[in-house]
Protein backbone atom coordinates (compact mmCIF):
# COMPACT_ATOMS: atom_id res chain seq x y z
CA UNK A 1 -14.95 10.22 15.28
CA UNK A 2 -14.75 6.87 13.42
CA UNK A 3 -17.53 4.24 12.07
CA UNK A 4 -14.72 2.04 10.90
CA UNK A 5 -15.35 -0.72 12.72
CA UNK A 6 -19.50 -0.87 11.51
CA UNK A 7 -18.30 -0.65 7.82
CA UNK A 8 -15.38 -3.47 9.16
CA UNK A 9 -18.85 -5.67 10.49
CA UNK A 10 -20.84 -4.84 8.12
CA UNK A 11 -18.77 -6.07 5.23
CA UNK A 12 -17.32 -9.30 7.39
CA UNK A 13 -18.46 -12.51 6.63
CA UNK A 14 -19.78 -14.87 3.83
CA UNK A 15 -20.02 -12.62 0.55
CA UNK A 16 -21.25 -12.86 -3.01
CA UNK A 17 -17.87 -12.20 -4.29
CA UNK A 18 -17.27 -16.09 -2.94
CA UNK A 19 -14.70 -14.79 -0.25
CA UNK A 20 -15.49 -14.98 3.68
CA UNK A 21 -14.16 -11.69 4.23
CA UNK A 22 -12.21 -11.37 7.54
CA UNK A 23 -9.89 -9.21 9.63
CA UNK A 24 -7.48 -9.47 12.80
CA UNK A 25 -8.46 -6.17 13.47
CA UNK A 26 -10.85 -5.65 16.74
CA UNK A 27 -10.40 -1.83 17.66
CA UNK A 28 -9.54 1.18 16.22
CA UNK A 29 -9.09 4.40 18.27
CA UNK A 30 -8.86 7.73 16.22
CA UNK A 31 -8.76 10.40 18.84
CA UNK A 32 -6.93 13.92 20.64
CA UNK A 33 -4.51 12.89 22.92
CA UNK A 34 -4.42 9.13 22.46
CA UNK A 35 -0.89 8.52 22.52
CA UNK A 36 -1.90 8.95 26.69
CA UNK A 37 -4.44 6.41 26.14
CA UNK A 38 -2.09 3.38 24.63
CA UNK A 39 -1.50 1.22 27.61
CA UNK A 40 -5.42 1.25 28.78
CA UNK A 41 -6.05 0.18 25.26
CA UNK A 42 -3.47 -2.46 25.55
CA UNK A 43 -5.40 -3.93 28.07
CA UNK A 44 -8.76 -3.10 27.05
CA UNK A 45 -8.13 -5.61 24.16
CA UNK A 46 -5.99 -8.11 26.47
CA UNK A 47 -2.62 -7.39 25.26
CA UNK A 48 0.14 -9.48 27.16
CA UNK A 49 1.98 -7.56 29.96
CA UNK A 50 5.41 -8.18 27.76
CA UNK A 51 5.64 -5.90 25.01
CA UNK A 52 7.86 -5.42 22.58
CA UNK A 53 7.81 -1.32 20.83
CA UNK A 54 9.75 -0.95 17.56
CA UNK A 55 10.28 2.31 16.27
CA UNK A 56 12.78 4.58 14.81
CA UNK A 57 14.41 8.00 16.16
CA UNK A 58 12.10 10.32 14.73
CA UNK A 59 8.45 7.99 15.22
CA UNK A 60 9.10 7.46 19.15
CA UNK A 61 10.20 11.27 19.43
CA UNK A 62 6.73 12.04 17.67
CA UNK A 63 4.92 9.85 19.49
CA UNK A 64 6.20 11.91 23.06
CA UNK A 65 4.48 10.31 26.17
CA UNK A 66 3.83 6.93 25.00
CA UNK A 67 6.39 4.99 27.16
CA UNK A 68 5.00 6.83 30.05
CA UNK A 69 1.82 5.39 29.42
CA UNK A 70 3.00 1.82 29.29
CA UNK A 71 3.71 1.83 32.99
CA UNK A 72 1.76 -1.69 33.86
CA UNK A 73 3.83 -3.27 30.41
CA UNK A 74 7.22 -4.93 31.13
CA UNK A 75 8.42 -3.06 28.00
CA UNK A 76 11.39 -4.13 25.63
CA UNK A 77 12.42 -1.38 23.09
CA UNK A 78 14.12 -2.07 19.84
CA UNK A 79 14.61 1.92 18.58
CA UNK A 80 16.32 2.16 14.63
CA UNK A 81 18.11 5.24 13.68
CA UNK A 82 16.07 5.20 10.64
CA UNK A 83 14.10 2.63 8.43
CA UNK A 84 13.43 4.04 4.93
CA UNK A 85 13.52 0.55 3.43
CA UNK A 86 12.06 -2.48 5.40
CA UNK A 87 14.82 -5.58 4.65
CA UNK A 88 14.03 -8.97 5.76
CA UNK A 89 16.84 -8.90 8.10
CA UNK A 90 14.34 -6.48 9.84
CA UNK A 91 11.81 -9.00 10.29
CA UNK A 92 14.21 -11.68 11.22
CA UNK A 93 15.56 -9.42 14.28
CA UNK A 94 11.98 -8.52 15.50
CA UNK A 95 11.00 -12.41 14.87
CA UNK A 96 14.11 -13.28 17.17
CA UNK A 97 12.98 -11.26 19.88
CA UNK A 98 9.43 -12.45 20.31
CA UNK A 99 9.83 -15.99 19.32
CA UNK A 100 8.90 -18.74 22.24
CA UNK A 101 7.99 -15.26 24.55
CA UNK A 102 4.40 -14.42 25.82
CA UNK A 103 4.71 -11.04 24.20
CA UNK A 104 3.44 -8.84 21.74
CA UNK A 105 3.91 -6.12 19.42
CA UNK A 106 3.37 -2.25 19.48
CA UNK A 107 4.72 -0.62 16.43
CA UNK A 108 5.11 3.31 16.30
CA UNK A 109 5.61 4.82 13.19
CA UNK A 110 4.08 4.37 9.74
CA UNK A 111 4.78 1.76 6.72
CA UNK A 112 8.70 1.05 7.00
CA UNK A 113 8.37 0.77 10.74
CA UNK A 114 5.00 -0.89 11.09
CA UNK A 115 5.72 -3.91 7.37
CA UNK A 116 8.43 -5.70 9.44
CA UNK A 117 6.57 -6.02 12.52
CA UNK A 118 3.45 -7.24 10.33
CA UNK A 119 5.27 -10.03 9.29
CA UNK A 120 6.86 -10.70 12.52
CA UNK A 121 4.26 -10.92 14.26
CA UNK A 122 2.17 -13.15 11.30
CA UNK A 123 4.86 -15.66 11.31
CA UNK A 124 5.45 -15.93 15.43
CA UNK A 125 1.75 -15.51 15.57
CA UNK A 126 1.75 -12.72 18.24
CA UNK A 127 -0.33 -9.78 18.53
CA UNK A 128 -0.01 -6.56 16.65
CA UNK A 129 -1.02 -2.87 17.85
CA UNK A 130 -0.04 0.22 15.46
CA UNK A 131 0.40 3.03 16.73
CA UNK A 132 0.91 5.91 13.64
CA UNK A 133 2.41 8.67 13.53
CA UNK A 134 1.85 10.45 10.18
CA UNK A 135 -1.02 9.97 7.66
CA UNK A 136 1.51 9.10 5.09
CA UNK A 137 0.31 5.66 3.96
CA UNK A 138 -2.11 3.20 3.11
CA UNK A 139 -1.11 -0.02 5.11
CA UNK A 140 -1.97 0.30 8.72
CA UNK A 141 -4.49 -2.27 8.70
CA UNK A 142 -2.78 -4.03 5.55
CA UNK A 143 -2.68 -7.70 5.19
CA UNK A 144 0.61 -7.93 3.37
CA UNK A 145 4.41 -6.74 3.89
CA UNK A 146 6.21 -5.46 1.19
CA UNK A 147 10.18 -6.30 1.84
CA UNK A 148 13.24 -6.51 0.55
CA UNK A 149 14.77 -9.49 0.38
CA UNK A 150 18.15 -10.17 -1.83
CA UNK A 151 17.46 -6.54 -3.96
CA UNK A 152 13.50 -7.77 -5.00
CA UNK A 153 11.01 -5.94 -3.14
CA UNK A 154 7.83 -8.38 -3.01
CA UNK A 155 4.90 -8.20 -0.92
CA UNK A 156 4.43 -11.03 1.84
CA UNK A 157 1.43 -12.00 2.85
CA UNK A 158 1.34 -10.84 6.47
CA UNK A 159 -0.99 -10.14 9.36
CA UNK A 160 -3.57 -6.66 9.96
CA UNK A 161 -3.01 -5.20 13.56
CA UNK A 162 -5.62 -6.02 16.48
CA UNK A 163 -5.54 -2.21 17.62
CA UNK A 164 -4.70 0.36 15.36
CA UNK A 165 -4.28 4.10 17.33
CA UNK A 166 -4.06 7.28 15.98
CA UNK A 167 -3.44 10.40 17.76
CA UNK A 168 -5.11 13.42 15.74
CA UNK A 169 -2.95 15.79 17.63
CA UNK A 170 -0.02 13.72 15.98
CA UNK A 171 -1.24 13.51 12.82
CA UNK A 172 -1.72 16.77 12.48
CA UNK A 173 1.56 17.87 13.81
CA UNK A 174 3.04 15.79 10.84
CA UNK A 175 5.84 17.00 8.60
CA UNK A 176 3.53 18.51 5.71
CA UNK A 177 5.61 15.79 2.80
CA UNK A 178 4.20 13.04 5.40
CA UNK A 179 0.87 14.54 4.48
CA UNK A 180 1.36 15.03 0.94
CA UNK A 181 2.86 11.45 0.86
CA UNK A 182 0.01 10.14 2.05
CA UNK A 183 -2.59 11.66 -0.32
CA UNK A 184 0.05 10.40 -3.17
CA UNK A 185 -0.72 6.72 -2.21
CA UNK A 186 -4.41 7.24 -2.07
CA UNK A 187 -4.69 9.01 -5.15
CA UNK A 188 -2.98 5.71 -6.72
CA UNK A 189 -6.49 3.87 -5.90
CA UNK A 190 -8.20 5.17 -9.30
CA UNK A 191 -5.25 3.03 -11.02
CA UNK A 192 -4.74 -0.07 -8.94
CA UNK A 193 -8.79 -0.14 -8.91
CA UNK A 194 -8.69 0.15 -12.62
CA UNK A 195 -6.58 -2.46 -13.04
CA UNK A 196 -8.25 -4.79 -10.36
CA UNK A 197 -11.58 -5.05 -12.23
CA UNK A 198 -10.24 -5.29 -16.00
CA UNK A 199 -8.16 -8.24 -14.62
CA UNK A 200 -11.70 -9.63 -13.17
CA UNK A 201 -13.34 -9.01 -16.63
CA UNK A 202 -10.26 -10.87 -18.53
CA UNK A 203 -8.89 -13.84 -16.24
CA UNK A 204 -12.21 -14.54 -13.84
CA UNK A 205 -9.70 -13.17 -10.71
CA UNK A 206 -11.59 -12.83 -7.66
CA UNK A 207 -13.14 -9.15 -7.06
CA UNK A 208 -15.48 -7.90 -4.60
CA UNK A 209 -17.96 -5.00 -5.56
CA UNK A 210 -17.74 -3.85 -1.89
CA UNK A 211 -14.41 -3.73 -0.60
CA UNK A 212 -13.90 -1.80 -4.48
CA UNK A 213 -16.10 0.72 -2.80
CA UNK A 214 -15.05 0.79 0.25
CA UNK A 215 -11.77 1.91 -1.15
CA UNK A 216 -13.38 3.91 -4.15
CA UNK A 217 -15.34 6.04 -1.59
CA UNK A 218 -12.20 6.76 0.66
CA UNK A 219 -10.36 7.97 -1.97
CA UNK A 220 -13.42 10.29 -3.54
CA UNK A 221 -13.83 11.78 0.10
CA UNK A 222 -9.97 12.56 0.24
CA UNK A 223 -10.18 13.83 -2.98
CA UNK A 224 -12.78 16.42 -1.84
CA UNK A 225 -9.81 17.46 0.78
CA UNK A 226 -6.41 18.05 -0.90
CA UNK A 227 -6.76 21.86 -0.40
CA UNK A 228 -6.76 21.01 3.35
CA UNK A 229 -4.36 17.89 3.28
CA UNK A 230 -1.27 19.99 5.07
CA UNK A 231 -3.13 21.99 7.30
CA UNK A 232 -2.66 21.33 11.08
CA UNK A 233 -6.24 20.51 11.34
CA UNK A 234 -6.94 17.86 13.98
CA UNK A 235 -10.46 17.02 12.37
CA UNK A 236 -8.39 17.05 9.16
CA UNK A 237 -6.19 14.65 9.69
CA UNK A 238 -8.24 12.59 11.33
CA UNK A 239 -10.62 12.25 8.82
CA UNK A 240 -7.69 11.76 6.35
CA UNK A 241 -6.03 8.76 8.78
CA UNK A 242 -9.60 7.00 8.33
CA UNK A 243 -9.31 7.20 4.31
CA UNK A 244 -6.04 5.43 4.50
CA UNK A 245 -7.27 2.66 7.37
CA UNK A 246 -10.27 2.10 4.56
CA UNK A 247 -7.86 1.40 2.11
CA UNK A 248 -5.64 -0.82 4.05
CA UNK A 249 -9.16 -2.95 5.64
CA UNK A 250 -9.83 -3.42 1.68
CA UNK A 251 -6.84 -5.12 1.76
CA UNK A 252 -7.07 -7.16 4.70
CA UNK A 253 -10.38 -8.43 3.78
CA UNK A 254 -8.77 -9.59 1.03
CA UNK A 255 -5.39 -10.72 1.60
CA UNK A 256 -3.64 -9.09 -0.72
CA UNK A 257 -2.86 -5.45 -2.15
CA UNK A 258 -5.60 -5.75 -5.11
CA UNK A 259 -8.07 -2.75 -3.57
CA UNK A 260 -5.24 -0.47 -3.00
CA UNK A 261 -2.29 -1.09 -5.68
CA UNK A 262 -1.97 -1.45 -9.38
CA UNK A 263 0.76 -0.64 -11.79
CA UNK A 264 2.08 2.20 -10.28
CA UNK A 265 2.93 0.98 -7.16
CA UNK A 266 4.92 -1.93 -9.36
CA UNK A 267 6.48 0.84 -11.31
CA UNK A 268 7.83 2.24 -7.95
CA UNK A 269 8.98 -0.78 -6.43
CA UNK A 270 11.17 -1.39 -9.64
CA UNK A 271 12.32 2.10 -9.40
CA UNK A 272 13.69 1.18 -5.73
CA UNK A 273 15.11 -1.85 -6.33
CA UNK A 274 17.40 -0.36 -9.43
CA UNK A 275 18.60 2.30 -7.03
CA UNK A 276 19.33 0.38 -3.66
CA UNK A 277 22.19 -1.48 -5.08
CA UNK A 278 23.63 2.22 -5.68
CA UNK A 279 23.03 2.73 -2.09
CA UNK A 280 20.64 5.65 -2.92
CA UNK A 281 17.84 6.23 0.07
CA UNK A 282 14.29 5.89 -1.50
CA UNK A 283 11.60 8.95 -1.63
CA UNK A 284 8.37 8.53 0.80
CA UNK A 285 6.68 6.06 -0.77
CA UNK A 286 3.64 8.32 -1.94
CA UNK A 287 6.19 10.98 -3.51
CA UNK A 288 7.03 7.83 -5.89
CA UNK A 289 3.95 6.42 -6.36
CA UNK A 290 1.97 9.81 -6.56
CA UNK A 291 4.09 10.66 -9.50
CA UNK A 292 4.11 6.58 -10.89
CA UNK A 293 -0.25 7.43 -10.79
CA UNK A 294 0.23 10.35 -13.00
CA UNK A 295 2.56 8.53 -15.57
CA UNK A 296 0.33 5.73 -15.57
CA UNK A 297 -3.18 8.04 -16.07
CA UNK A 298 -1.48 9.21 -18.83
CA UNK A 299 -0.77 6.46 -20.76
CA UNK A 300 -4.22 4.79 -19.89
CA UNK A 301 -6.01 7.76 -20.77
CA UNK A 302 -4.59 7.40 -24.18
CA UNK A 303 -5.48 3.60 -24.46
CA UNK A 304 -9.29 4.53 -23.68
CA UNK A 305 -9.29 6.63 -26.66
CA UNK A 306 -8.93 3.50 -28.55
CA UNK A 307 -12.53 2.75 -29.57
CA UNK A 308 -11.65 -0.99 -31.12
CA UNK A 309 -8.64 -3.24 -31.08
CA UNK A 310 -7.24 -6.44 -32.61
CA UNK A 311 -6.17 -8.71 -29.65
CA UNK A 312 -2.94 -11.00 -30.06
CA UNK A 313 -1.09 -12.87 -27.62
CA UNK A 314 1.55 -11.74 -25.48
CA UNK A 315 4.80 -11.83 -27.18
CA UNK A 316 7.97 -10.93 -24.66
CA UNK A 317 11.74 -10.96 -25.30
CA UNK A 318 12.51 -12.62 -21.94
CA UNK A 319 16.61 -12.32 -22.75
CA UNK A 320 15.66 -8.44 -22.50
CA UNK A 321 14.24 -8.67 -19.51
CA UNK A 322 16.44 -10.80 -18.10
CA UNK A 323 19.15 -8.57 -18.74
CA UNK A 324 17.43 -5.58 -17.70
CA UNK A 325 16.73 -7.18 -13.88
CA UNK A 326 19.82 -8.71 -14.19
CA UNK A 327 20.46 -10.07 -10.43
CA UNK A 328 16.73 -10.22 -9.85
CA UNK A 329 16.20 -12.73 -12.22
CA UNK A 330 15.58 -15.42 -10.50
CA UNK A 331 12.31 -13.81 -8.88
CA UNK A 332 11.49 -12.81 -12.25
CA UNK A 333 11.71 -16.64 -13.52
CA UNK A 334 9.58 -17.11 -10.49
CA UNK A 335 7.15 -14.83 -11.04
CA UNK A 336 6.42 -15.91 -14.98
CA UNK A 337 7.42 -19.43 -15.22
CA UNK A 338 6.31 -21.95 -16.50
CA UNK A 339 3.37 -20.34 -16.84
CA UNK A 340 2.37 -16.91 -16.76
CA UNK A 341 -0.72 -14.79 -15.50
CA UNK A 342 -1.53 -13.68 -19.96
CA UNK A 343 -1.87 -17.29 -20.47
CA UNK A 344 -5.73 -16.80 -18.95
CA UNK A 345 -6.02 -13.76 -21.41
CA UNK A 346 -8.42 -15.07 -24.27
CA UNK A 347 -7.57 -12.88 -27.08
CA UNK A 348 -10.92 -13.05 -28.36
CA UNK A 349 -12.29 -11.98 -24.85
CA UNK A 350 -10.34 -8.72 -25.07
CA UNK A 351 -11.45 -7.62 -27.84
CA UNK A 352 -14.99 -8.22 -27.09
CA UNK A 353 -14.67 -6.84 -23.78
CA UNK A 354 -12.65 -3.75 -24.96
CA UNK A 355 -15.31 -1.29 -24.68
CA UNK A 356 -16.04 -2.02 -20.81
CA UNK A 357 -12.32 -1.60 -20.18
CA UNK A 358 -12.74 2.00 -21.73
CA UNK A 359 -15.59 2.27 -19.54
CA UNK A 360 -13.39 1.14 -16.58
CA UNK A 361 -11.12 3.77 -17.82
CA UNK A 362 -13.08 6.24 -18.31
CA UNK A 363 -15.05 6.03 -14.63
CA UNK A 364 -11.83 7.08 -12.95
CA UNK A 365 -10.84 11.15 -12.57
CA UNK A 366 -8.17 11.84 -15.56
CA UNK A 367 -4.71 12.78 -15.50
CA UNK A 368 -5.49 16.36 -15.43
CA UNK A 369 -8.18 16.50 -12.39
CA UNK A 370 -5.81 14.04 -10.09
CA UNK A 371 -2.52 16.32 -11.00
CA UNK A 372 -4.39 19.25 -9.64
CA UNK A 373 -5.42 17.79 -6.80
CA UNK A 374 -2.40 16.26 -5.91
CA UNK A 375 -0.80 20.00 -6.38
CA UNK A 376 -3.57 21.44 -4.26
CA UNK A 377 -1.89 19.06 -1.62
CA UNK A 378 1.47 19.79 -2.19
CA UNK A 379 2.29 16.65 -3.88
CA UNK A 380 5.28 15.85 -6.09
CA UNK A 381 3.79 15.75 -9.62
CA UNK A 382 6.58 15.08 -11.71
CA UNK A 383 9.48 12.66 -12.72
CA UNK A 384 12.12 15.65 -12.13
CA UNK A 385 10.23 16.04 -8.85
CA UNK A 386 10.83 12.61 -7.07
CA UNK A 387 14.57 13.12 -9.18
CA UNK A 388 14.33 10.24 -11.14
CA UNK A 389 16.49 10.36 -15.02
CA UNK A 390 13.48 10.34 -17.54
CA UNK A 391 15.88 6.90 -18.42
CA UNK A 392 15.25 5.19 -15.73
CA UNK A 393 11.87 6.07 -15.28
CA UNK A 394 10.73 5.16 -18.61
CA UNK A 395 12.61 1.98 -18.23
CA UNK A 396 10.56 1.29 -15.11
CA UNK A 397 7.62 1.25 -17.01
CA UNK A 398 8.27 -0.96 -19.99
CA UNK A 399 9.75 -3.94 -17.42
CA UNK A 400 7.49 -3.54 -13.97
CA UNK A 401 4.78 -5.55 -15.52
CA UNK A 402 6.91 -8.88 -15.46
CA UNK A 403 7.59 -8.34 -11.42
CA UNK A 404 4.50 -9.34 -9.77
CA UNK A 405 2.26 -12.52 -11.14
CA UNK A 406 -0.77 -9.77 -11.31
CA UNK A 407 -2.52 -8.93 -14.42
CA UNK A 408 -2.67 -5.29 -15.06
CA UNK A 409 -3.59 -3.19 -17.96
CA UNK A 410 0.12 -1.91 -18.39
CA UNK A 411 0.85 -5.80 -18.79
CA UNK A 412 -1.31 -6.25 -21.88
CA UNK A 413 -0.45 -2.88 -23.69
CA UNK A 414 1.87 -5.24 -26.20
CA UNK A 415 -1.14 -8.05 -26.56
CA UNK A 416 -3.00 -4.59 -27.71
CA UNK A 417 -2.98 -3.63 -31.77
């Protein structure tokens, strides 16, 4: 089904963008009744006979017959109840289990499951195979972990997978708000995209024309689907799996989140980290950051009708945002001191550069056409949808900017007159 790995060799190597664009990955099956198929492919790409599978209740009992096939595997099984946040006392546990072993990793489930054993496996330096069981996400063949570590989610630089497998009989058994999830966190590609080039325009950050379209045309294509995103269609949701494995070999290449996250995914993060302390479990990731895209369209749609602006420099009451992290603030000291990433903002560059940032804008489908979608694939569209007080939400907004050292658009809305 899949030309992944040509457009994975075709892009690889020395580029113009000034990166040597690489990737752990070195095989990715996409096929009926692969879940049968996962110890052959183990060995195919010279997998150690010690592995170590990590799942959770409801990802093993999806992925039915793959212990079976894992009969020539001395197999070690570390089963959750549930992960709907991935801590770093996740990673820690996995790393204690492989460390000084000849063993590697096979991961079945999707993004809480699979970020720990990313960064496991990136800092014991063993081998990685994912095996997915819902189309629900963008970071299969990621590069980076985002964890929570003391209340701050932040996103570690971590390791792609050598194998990724998905089973389109799987997939397309998936519980529809998997599905609907999943096109949520694609449709958030038009924003972090956005945001991704105007920071190349305004601070010389590095960007590369081809793994923007690489991601670009994944998301168009899936576009072109929501109608059909929670069918049971094996063809379907196979050919939605490969839009999400584009997104996350964008990232891998390179090694970071830039091709597949901008200020909505920020947004969402913030919006988990004020509610774990109240011990409140977190939406599907794509339920938040569908609804985080929308929120964000809307208030960059609004910018672009701005046809000139004065430019002034960044002025921030830090004791406000301070207060409003409270026990975070240390990370947020971190992330903007003693320098932070507007200081490479020329004022005078903005406003001569304005007009492309419209542009930039402008080339991305509007609030309007990426709600509708999103509703034609039975996304949550709303704040009252993913339950969030209009307080909170809002609140989200105005402070995400200062949690990640990334320049995004929503980060220079108060340098904007």
């Amino acid at each position: 089904m899949s030309n992944i790995l040509e457009i994975i060799n075709s892009i690889k190597g020395e580029c113009a963008c000034g990166m040597c664009h690489g990737t752990a990955i070195e095989d990715i099956v996409i096929e009926s009744g692969a879940v049968n198929r996962v110890g052959e492919l183990l060995n195919k790409n010279n997998f150690p006979k010690n592995i170590l599978l990590v799942a959770d209740k409801n990802t093993l009992k999806a992925a039915d017959g793959i212990i079976s096939s894992l009969s020539d595997f001395n197999v070690t099984m570390k089963i959750y109840p549930s992960i709907r946040v991935a801590e770093m006392h996740h990673v820690e546990e996995l790393e204690a289990l492989i460390k000084d072993r000849d063993i590697a990793v096979l991961s079945v489930g999707t993004g809480s499951v699979n970020d720990p054993c990313r960064l496991a496996t990136a800092r014991q330096k063993k081998k990685l195979c994912i095996f997915a069981t819902a189309p629900s996400m963008d970071g299969f063949a990621s590069y980076s972990s985002p964890i929570v570590k003391d209340g701050f989610k932040e996103s570690y630089p971590a390791k792609s997978p050598e194998l990724i497998i998905g089973d389109t009989k799987i997939l397309a058994a998936a519980p529809t708000e998997l599905k609907s999830s999943g096109f949520g966190d694609m449709i958030a590609k038009y924003v972090g995209l956005a945001d991704w080039k105007i920071s190349h325009i305004l601070t010389g950050e590095t960007y590369c024309e081809r793994v923007a379209e690489l991601t670009r045309t994944a998301v168009d294509e899936l576009m072109l689907m929501a109608d059909r995103v929670c069918s049971r269609d094996e063809y379907t949701a196979g050919k939605i799996f490969e839009s999400l494995l584009k997104t996350g070999i964008g990232m891998s290449f390179m090694q970071n989140s830039r091709p597949a996250s901008g200020s909505e995914h920020i947004v969402a993060h913030l919006i988990e980290c004020k509610e774990l302390p109240e011990g409140k479990i977190p939406n599907l990731h794509g339920e938040d950051v569908g609804v985080c895209t929308l929120e964000t369209l809307k208030i960059y749609n609004t910018l672009a009708e701005k046809e000139k602006i004065t430019a002034v420099r960044e002025s921030v009451n830090w004791d406000e945002v301070f207060a409003y992290y409270g026990n975070m603030r240390p990370e947020i000291e971190r992330m903007n001191f003693p320098d932070n990433i507007t200081d490479d903002v020329n004022t005078a560059v903005l406003e001569e550069k304005w007009e492309e940032i419209r542009q930039i804008i402008k080339s991305v489908p509007s609030y309007e056409e990426c709600k509708s979608a999103m509703e034609k694939a039975g996304c949550k569209t709303t704040v009252e949808d993913i339950e969030k007080s209009r307080e909170l939400f809002d609140n989200c907004v105005k402070y995400s900017p200062y949690m990640r050292r990334r320049l995004t658009l929503l980060r220079i809305i108060n340098m904007i007159k």
